[in-house]
C-alpha atoms as a PDB file:
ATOM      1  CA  UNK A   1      40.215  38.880  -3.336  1.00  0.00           C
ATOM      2  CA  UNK A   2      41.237  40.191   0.244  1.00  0.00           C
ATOM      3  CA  UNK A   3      43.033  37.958   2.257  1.00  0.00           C
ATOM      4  CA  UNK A   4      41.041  37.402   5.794  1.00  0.00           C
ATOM      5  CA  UNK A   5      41.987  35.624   8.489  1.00  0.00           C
ATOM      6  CA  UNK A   6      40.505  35.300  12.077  1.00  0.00           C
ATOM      7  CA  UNK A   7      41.527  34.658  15.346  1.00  0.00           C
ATOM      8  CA  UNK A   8      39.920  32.546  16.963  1.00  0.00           C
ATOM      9  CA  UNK A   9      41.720  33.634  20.415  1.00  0.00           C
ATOM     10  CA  UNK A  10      41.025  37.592  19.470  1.00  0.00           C
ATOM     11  CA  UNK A  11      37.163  36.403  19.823  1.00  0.00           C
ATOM     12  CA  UNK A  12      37.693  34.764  22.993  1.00  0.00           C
ATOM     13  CA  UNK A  13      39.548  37.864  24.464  1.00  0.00           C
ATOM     14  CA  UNK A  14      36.813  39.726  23.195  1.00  0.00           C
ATOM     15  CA  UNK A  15      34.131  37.861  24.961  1.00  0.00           C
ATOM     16  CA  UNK A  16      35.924  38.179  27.754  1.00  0.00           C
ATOM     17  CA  UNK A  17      36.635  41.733  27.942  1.00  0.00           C
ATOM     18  CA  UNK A  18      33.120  42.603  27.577  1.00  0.00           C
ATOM     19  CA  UNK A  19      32.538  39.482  30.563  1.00  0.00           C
ATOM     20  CA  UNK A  20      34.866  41.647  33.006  1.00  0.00           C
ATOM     21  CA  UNK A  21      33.480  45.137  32.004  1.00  0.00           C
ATOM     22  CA  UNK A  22      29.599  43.815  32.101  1.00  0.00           C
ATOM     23  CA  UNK A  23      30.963  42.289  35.639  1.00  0.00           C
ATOM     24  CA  UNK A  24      32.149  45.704  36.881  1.00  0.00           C
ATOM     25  CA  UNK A  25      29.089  47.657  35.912  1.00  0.00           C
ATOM     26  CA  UNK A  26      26.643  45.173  37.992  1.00  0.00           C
ATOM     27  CA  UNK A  27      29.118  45.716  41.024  1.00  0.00           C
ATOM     28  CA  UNK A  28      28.139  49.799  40.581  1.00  0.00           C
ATOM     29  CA  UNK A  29      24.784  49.933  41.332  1.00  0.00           C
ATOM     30  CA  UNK A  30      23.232  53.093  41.972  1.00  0.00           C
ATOM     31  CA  UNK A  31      20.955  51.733  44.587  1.00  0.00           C
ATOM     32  CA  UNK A  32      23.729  52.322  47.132  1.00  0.00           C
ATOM     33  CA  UNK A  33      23.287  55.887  46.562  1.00  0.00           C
ATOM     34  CA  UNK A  34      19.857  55.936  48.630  1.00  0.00           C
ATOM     35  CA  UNK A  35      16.949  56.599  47.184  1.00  0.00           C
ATOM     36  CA  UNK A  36      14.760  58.063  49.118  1.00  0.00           C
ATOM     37  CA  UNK A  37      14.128  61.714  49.100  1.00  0.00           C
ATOM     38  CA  UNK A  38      14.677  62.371  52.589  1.00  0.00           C
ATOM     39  CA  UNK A  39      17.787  61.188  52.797  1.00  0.00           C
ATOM     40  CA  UNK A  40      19.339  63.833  50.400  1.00  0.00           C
ATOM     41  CA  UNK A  41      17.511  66.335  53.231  1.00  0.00           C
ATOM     42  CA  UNK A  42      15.604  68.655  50.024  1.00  0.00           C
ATOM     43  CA  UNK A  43      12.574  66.971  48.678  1.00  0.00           C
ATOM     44  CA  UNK A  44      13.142  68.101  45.017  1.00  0.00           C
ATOM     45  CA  UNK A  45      16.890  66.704  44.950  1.00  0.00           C
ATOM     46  CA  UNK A  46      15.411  63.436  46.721  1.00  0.00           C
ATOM     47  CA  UNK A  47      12.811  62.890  44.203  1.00  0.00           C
ATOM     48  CA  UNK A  48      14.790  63.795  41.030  1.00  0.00           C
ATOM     49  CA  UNK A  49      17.563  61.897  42.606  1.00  0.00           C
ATOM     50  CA  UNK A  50      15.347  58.806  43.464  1.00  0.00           C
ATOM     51  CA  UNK A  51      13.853  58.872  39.391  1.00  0.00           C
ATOM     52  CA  UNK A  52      17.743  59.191  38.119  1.00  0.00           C
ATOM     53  CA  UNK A  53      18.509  56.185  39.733  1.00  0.00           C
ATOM     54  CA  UNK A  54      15.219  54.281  38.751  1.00  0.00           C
ATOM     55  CA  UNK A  55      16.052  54.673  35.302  1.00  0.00           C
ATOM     56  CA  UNK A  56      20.002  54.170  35.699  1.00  0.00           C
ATOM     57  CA  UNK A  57      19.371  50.620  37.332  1.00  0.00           C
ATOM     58  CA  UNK A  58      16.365  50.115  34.365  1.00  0.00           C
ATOM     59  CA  UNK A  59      19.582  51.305  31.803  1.00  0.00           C
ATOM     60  CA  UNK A  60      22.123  49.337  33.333  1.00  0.00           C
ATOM     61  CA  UNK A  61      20.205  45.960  33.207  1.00  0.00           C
ATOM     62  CA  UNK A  62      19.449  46.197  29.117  1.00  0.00           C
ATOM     63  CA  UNK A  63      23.119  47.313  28.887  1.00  0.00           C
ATOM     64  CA  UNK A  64      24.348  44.202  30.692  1.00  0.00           C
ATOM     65  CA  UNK A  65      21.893  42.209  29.061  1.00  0.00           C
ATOM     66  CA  UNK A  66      23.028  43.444  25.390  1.00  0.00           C
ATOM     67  CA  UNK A  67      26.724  43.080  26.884  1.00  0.00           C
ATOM     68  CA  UNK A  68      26.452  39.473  27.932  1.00  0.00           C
ATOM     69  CA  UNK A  69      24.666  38.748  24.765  1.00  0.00           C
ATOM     70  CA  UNK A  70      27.662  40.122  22.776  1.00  0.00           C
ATOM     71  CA  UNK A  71      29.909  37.881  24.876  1.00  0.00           C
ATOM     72  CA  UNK A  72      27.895  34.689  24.412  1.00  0.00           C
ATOM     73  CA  UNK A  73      27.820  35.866  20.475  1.00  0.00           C
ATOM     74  CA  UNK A  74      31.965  36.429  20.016  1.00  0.00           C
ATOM     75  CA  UNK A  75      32.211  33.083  22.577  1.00  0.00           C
ATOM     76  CA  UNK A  76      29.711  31.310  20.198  1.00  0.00           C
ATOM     77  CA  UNK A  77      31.363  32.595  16.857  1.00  0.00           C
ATOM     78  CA  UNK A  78      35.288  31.355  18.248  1.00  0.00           C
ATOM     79  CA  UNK A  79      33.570  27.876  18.842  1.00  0.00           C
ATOM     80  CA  UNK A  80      32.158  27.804  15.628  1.00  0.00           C
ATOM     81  CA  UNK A  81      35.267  28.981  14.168  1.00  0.00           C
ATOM     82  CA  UNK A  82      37.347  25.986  15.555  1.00  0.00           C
ATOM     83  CA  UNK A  83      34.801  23.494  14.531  1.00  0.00           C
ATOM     84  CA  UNK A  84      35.014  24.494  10.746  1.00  0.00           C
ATOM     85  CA  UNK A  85      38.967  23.935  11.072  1.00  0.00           C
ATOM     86  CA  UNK A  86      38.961  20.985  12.880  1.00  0.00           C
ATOM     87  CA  UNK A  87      36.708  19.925  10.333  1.00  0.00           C
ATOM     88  CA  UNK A  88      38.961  21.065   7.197  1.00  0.00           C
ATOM     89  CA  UNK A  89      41.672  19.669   9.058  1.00  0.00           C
ATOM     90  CA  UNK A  90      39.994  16.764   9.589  1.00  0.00           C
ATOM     91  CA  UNK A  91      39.264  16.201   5.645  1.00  0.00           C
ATOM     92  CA  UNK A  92      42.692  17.253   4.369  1.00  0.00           C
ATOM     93  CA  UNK A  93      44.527  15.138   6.870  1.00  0.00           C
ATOM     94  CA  UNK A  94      41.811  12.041   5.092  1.00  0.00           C
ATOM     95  CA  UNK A  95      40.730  13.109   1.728  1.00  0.00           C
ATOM     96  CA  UNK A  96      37.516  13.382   2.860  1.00  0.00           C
END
């Protein structure tokens, strides 16, 4: 039988990470590229431009949704982690 161990502090780095990264994508918005056509001064470019960013900003919100998900997952698996041990520990240390 494999020998498996987990750390509980790995998960919280983990949830973390993908905190800080899901943080830095939502302070990149496209939006600030401008989205109207005439701003880009050719109509085709402006338009094409103006969808790309639609769907970008439409992409980037299930991203950080699925992202911050993750993160409340790993958060949520390290705190049920240290429960069970506190637990064990908790029943060793009293024979229950």
């Amino acid at each position: 039988m494999p020998d498996v161990r987990m750390v509980m502090q790995s998960l919280l780095d983990a949830a973390h990470g993908v905190n800080a990264v899901m943080d830095e994508l939502a302070a990149h918005d496209v939006g600030d590229l401008g989205t109207t056509p005439a701003v880009f001064g050719h109509e085709p470019l402006g338009v094409v431009t103006a969808d790309f960013c639609t769907r970008w900003s439409h992409g980037l919100a299930n991203l950080t949704d699925d992202g911050n998900a993750l993160a409340r997952g790993l958060d949520e698996a390290a705190r049920a982690y240290a429960s069970a041990e506190d637990l064990a520990v908790e029943r060793f240390r009293w024979g229950g």
